[in-house]
PDB file of N, CA and C in Angstrom:
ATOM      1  N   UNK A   1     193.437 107.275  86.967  1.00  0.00           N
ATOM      2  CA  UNK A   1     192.149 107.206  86.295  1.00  0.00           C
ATOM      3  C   UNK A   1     191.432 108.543  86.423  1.00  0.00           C
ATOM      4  N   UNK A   2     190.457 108.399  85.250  1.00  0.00           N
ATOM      5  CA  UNK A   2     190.128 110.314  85.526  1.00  0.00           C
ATOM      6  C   UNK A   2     189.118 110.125  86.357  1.00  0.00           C
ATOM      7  N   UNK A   3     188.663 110.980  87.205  1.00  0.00           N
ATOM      8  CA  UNK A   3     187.579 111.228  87.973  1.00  0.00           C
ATOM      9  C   UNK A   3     186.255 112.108  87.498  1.00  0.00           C
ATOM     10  N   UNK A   4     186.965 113.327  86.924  1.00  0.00           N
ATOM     11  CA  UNK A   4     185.561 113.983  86.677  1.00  0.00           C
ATOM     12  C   UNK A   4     184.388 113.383  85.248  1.00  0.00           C
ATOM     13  N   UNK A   5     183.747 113.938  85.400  1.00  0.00           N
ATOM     14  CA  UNK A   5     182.832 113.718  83.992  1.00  0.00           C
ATOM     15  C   UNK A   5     183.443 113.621  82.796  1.00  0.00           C
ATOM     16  N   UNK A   6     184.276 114.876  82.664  1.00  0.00           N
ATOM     17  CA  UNK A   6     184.488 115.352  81.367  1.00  0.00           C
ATOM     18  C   UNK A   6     185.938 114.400  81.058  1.00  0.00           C
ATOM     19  N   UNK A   7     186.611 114.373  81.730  1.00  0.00           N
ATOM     20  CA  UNK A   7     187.976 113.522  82.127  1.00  0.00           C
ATOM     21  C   UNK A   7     187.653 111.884  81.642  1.00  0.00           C
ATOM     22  N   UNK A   8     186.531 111.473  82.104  1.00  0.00           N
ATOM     23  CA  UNK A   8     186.110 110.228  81.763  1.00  0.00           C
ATOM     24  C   UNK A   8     185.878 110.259  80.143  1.00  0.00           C
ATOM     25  N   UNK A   9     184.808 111.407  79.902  1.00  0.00           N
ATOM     26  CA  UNK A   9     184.065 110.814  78.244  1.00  0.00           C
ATOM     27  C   UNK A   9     185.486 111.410  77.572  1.00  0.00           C
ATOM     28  N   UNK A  10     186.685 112.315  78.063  1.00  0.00           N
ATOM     29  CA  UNK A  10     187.686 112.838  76.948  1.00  0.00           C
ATOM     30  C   UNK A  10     188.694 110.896  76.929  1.00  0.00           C
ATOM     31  N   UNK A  11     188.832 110.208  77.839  1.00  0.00           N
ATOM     32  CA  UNK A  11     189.327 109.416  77.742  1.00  0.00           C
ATOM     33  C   UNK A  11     188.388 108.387  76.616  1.00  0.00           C
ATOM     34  N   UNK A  12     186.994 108.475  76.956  1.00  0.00           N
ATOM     35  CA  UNK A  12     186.431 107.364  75.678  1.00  0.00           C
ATOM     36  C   UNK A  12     187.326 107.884  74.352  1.00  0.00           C
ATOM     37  N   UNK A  13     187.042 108.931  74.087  1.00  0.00           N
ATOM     38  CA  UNK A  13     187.361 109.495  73.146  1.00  0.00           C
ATOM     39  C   UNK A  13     188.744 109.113  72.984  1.00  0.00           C
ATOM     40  N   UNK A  14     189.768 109.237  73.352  1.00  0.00           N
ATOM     41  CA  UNK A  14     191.528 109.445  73.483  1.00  0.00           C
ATOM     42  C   UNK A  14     191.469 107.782  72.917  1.00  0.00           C
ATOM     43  N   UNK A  15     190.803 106.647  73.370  1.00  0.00           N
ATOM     44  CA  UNK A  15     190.749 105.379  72.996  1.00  0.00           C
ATOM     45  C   UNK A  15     190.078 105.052  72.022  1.00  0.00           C
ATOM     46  N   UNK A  16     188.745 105.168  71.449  1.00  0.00           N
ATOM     47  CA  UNK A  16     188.133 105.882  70.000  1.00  0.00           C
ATOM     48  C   UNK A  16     188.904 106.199  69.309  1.00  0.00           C
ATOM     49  N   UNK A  17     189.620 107.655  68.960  1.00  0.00           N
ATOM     50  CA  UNK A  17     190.441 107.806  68.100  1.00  0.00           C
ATOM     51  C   UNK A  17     191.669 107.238  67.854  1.00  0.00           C
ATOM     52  N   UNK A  18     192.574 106.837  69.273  1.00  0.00           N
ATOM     53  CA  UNK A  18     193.640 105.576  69.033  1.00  0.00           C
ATOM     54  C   UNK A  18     193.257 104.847  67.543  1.00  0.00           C
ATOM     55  N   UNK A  19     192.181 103.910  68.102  1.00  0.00           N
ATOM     56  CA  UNK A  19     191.522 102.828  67.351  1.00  0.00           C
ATOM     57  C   UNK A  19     191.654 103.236  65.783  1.00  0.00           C
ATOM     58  N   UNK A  20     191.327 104.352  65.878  1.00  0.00           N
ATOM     59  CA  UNK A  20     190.602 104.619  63.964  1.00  0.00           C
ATOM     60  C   UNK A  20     192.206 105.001  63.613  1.00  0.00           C
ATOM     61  N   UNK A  21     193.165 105.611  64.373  1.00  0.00           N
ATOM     62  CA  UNK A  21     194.077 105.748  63.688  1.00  0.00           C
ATOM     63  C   UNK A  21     194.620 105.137  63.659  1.00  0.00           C
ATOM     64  N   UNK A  22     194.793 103.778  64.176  1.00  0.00           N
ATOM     65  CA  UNK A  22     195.574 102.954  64.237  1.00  0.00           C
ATOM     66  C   UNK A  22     194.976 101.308  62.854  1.00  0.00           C
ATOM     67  N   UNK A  23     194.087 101.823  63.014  1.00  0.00           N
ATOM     68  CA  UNK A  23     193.755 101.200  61.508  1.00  0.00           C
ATOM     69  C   UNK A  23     193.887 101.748  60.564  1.00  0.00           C
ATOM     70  N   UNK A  24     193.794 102.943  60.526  1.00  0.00           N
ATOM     71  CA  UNK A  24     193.911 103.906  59.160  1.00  0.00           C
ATOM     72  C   UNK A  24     195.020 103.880  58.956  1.00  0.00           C
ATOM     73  N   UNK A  25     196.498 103.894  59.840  1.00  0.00           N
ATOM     74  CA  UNK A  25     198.017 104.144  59.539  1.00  0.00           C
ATOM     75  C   UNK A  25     197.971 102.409  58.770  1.00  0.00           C
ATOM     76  N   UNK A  26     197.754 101.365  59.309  1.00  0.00           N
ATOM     77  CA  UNK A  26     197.942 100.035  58.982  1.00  0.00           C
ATOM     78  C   UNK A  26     197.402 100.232  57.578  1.00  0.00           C
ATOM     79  N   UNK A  27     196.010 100.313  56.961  1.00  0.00           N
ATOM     80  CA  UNK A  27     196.147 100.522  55.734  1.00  0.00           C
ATOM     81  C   UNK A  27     196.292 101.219  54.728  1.00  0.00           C
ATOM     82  N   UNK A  28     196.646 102.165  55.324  1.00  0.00           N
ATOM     83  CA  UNK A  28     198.368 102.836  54.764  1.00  0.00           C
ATOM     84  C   UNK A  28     199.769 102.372  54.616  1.00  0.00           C
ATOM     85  N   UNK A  29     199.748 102.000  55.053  1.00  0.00           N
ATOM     86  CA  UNK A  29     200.968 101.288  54.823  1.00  0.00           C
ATOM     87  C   UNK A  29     201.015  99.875  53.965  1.00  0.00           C
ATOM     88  N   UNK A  30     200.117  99.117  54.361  1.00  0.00           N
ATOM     89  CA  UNK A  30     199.319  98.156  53.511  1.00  0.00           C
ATOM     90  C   UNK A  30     199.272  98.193  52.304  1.00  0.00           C
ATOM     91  N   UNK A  31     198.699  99.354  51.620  1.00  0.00           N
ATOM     92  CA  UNK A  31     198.877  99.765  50.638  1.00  0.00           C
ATOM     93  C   UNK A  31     199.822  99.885  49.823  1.00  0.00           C
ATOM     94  N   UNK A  32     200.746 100.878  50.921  1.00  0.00           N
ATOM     95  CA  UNK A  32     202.125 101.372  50.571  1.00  0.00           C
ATOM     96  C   UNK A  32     202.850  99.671  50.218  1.00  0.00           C
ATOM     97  N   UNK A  33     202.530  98.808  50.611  1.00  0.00           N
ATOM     98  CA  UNK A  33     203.265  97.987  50.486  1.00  0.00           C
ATOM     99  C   UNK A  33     202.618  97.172  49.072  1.00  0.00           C
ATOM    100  N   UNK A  34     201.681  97.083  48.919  1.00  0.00           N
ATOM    101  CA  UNK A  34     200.739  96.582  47.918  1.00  0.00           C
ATOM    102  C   UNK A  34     202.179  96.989  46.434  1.00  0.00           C
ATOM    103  N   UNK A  35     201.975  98.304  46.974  1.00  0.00           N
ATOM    104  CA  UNK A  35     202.525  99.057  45.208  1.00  0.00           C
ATOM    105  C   UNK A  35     203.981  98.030  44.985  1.00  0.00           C
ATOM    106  N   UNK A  36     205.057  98.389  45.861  1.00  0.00           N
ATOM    107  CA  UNK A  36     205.884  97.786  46.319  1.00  0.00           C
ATOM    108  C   UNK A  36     205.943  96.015  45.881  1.00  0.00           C
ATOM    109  N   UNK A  37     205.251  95.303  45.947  1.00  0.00           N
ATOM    110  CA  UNK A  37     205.446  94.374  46.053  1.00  0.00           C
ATOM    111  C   UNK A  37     204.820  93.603  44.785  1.00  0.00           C
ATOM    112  N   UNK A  38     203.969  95.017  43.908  1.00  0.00           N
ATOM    113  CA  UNK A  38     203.066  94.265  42.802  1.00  0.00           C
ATOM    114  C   UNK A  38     204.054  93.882  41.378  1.00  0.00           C
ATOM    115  N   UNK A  39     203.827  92.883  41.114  1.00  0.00           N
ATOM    116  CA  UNK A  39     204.880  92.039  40.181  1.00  0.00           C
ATOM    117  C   UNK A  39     204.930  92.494  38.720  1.00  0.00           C
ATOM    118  N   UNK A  40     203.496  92.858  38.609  1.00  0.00           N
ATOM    119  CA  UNK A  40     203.592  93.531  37.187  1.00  0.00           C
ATOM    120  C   UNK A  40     203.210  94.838  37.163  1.00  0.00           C
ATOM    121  N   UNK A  41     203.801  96.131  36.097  1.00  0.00           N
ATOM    122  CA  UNK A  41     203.396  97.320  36.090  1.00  0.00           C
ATOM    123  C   UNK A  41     202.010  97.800  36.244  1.00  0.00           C
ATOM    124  N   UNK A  42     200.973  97.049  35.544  1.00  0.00           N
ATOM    125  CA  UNK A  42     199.562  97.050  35.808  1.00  0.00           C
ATOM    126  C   UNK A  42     199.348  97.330  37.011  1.00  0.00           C
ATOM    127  N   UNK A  43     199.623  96.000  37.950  1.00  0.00           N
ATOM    128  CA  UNK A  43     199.090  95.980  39.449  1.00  0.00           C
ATOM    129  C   UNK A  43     199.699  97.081  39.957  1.00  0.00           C
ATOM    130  N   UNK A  44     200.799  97.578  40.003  1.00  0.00           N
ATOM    131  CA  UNK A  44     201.614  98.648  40.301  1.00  0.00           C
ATOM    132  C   UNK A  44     201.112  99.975  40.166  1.00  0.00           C
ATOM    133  N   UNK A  45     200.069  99.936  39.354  1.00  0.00           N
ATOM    134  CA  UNK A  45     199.465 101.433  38.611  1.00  0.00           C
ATOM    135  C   UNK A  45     198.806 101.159  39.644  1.00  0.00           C
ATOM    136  N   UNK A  46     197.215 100.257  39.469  1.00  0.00           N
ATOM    137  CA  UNK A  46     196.284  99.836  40.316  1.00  0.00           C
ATOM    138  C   UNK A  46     196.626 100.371  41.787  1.00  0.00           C
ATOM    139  N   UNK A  47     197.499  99.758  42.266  1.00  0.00           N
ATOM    140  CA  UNK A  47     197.802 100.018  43.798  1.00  0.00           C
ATOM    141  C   UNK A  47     198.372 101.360  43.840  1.00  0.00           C
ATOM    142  N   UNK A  48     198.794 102.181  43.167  1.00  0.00           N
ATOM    143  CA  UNK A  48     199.451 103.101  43.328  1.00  0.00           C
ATOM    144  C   UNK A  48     198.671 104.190  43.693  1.00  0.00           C
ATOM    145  N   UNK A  49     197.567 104.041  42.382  1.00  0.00           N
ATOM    146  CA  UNK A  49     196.109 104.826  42.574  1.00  0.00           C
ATOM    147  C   UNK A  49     195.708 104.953  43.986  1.00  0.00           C
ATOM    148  N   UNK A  50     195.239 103.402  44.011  1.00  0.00           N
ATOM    149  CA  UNK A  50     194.524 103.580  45.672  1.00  0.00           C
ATOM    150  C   UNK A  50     195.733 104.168  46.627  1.00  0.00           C
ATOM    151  N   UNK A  51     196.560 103.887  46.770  1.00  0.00           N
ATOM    152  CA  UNK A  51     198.037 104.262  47.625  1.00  0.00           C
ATOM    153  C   UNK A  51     197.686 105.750  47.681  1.00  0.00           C
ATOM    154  N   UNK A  52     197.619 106.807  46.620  1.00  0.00           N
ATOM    155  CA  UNK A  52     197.669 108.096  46.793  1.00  0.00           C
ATOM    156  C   UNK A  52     196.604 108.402  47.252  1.00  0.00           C
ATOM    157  N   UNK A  53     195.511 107.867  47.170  1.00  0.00           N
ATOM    158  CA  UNK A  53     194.456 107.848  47.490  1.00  0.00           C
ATOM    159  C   UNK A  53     194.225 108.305  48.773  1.00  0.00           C
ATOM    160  N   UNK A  54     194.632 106.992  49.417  1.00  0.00           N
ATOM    161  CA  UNK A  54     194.964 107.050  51.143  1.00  0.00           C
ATOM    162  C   UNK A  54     196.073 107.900  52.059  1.00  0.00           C
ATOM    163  N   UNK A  55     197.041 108.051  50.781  1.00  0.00           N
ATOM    164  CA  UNK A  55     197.878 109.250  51.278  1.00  0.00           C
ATOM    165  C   UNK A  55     197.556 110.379  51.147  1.00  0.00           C
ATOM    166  N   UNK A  56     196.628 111.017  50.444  1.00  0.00           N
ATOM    167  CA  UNK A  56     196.280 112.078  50.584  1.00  0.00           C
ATOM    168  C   UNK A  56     194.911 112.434  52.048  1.00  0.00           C
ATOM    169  N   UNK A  57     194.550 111.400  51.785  1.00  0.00           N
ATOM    170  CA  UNK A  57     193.399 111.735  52.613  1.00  0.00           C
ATOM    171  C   UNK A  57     194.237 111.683  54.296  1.00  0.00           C
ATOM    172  N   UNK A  58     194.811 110.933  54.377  1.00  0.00           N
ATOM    173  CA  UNK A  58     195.957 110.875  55.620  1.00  0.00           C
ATOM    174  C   UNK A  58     196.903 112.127  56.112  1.00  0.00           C
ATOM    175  N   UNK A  59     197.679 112.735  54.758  1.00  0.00           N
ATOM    176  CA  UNK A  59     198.040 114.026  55.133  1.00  0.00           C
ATOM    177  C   UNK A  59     196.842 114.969  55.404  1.00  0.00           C
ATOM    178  N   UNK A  60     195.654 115.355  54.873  1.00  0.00           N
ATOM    179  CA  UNK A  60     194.822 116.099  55.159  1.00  0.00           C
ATOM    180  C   UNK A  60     193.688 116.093  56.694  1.00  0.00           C
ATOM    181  N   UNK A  61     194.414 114.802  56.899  1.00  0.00           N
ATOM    182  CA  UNK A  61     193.404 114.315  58.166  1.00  0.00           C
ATOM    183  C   UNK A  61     194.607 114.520  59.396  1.00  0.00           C
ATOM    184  N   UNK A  62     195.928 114.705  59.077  1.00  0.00           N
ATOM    185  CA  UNK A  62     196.805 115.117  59.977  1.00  0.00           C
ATOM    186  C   UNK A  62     197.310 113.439  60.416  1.00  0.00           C
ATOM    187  N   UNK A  63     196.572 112.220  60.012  1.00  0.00           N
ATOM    188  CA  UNK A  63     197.658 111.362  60.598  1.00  0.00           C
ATOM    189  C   UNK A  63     199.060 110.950  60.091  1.00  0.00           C
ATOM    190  N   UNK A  64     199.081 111.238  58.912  1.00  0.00           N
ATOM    191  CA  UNK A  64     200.227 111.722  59.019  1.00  0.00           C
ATOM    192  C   UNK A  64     200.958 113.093  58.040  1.00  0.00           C
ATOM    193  N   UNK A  65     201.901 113.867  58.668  1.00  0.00           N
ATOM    194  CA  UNK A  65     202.199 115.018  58.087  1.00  0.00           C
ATOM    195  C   UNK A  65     202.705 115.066  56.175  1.00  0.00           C
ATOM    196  N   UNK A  66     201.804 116.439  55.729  1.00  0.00           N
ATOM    197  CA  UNK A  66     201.726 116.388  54.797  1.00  0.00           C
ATOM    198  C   UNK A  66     203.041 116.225  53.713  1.00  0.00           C
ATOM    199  N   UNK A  67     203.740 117.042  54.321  1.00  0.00           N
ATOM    200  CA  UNK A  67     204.925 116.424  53.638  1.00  0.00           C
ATOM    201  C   UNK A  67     205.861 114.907  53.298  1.00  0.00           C
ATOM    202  N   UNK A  68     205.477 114.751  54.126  1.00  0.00           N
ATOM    203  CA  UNK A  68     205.599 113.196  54.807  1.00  0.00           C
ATOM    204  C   UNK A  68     204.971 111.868  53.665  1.00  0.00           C
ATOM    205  N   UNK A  69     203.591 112.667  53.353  1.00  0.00           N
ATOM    206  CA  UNK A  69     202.409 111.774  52.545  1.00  0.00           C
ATOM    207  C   UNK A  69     202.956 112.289  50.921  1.00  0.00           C
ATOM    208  N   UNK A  70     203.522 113.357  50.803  1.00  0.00           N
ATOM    209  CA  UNK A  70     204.143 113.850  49.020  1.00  0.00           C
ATOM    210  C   UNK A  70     205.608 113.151  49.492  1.00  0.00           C
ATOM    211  N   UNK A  71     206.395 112.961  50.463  1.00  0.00           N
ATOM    212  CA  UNK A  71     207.707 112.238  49.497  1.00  0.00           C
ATOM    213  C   UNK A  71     207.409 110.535  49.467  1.00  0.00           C
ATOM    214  N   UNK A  72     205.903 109.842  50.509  1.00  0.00           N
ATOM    215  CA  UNK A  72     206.484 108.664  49.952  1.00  0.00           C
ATOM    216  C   UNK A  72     204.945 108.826  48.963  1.00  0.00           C
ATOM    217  N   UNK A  73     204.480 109.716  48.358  1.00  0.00           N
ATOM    218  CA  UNK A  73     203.834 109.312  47.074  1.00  0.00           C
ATOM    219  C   UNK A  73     204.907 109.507  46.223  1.00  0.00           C
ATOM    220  N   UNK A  74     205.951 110.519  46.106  1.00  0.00           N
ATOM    221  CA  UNK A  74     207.212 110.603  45.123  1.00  0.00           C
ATOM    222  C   UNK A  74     208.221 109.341  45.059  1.00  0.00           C
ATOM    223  N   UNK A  75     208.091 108.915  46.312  1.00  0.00           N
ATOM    224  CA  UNK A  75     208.814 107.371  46.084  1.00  0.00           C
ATOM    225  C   UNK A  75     208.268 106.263  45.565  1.00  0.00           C
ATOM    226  N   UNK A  76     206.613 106.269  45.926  1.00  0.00           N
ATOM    227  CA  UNK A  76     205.870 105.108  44.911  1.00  0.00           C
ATOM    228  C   UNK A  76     205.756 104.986  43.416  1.00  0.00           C
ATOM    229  N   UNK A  77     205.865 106.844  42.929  1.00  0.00           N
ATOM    230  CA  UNK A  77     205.910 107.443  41.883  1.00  0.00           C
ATOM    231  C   UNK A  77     207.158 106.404  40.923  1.00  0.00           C
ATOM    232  N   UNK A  78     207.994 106.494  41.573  1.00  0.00           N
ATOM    233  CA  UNK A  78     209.685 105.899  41.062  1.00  0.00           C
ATOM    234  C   UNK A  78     209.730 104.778  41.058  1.00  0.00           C
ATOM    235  N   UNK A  79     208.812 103.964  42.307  1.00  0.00           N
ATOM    236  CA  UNK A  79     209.136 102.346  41.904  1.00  0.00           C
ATOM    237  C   UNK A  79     207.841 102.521  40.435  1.00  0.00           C
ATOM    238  N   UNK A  80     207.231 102.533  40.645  1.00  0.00           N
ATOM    239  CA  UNK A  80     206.164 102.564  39.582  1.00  0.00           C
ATOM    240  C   UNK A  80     206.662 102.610  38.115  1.00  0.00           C
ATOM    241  N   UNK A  81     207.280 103.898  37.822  1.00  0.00           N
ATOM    242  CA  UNK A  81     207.910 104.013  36.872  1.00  0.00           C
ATOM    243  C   UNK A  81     209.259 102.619  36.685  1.00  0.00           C
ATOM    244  N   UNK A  82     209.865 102.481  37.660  1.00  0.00           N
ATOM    245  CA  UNK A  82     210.656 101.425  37.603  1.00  0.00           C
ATOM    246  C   UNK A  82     210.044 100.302  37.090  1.00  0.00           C
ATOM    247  N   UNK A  83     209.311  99.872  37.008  1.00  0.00           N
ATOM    248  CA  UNK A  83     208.324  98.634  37.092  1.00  0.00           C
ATOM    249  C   UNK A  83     208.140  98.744  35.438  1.00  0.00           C
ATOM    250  N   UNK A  84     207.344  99.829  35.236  1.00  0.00           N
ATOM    251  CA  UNK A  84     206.998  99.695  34.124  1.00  0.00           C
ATOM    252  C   UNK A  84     208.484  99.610  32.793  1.00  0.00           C
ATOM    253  N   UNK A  85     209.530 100.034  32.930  1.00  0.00           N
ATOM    254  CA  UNK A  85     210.464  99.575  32.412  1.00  0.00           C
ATOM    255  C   UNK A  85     211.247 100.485  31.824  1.00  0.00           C
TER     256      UNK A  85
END
């Protein structure tokens, strides 16, 4: 356990940010799954939108790496197009 001052409030913090990223990756992926799973091309657009949405703001926020956030927008890209026919 930390002892000093600063050791203590860096741990609030270390558990704070856990938290937010650990919701933010979930609806990300959430999303990611939304596109994935939407039955008609419409919904597929719809979710796709928001999907890049959150992937961009995710690579830019570092949770997750940017490259990372362009190949699975290039893969939502493809079911998408798949969908639509």
């Amino acid at each position: 356990m930390p002892r000093t001052k600063s050791a203590k409030k860096q741990l609030r913090q270390s558990h704070s940010h856990a938290a937010t990223n650990r919701a933010q990756r979930s609806q990300l992926r959430s999303a990611v799954k939304r596109v994935r799973a939407a039955a008609t091309a419409q919904d597929a657009e719809a979710a796709y939108a928001a999907a890049i949405k959150l992937l961009d703001r995710a690579g830019r926020k570092n949770l997750v790496h940017r490259n990372t956030a362009s190949r699975a927008k290039a893969r939502l890209a493809k079911v998408v197009r798949a969908k639509k026919g």
